[in-house]
Protein backbone atom coordinates (compact mmCIF):
# COMPACT_ATOMS: atom_id res chain seq x y z
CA UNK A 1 0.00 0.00 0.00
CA UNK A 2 1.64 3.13 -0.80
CA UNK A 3 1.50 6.24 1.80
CA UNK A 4 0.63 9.70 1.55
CA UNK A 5 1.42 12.64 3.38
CA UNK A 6 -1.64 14.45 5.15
CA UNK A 7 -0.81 18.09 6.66
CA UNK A 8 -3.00 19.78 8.44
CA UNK A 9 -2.74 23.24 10.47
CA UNK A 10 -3.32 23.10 14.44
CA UNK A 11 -2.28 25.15 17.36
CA UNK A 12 1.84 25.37 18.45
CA UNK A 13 0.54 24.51 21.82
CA UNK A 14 -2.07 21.83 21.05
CA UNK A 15 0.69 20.09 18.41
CA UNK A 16 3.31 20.18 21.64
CA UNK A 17 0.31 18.72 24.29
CA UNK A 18 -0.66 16.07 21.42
CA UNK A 19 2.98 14.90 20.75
CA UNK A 20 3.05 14.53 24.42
CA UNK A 21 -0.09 12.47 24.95
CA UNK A 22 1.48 10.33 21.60
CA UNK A 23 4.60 9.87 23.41
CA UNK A 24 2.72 9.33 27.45
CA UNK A 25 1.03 6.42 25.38
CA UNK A 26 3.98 4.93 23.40
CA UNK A 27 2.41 6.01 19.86
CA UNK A 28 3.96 8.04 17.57
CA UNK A 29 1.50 11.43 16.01
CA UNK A 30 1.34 9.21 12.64
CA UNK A 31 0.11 6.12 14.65
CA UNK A 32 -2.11 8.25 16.51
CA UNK A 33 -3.39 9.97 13.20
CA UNK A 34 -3.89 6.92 11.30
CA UNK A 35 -6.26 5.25 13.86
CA UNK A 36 -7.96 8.00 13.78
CA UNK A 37 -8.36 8.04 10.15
CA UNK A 38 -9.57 4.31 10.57
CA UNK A 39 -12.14 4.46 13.22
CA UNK A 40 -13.27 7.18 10.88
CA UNK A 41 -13.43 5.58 7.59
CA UNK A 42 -14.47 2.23 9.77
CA UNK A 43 -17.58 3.49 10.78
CA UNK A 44 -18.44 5.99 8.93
CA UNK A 45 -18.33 8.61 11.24
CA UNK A 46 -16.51 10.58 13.55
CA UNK A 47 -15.54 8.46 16.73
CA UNK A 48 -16.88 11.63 19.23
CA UNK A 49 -19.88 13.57 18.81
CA UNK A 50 -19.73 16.95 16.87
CA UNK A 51 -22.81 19.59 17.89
CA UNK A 52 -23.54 23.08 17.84
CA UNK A 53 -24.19 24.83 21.09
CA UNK A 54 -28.12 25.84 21.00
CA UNK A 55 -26.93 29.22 22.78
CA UNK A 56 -25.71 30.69 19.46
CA UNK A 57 -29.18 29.50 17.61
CA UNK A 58 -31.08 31.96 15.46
CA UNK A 59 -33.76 31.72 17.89
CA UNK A 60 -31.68 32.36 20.92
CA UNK A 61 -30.35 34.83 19.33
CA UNK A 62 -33.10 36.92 18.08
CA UNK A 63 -34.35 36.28 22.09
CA UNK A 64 -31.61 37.94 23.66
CA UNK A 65 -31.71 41.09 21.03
CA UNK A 66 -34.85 41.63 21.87
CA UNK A 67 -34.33 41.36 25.60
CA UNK A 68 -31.44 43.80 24.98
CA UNK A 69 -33.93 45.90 23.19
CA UNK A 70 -36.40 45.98 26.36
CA UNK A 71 -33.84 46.83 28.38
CA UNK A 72 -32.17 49.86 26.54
CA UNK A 73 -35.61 51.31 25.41
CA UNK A 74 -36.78 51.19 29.56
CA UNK A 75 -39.71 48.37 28.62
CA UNK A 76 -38.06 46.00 31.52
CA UNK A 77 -37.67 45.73 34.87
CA UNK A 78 -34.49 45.34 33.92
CA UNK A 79 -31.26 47.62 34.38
CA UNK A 80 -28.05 47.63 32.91
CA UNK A 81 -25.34 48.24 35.22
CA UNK A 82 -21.43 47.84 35.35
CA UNK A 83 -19.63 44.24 36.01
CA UNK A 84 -19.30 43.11 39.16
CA UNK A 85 -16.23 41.54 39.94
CA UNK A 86 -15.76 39.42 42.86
CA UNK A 87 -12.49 37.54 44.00
């Protein structure tokens, strides 16, 4: 079977942690890579789940603007007021 290279672009610090984690379990990053690849093409699917947090929804969204709007135009009980920070 003849090998290809696969690049891909990731974080200086994640690529350091993830050599680590290769090397704390006595793989290499192209061992780790291609069973990746396999459980992937194996079953059709990624091996974690993938899903959009409902916060950013259109729905959600459109929710809080109008909240917002409330607010600002003096509809709500509502008041803005600076952060509080607490230690």
């Amino acid at each position: 079977m003849a090998l290809a290279t696969l690049s891909a672009r990731v974080d200086s610090e994640n690529k350091k942690e993830f050599e680590q984690f290769c090397e704390d379990t006595g793989m290499n990053v192209s061992v780790c890579i291609n069973m990746f690849v396999k459980e992937v093409l194996r079953h059709r699917k990624l091996p974690f789940e993938v899903s959009a947090d409902p916060f950013y929804s259109a729905e959600n969204m459109a929710e809080l603007k109008r909240r917002i709007d409330e607010v600002k135009s003096g509809k709500s009980e509502l008041k803005e007021h600076e952060l509080i920070e607490v230690d």
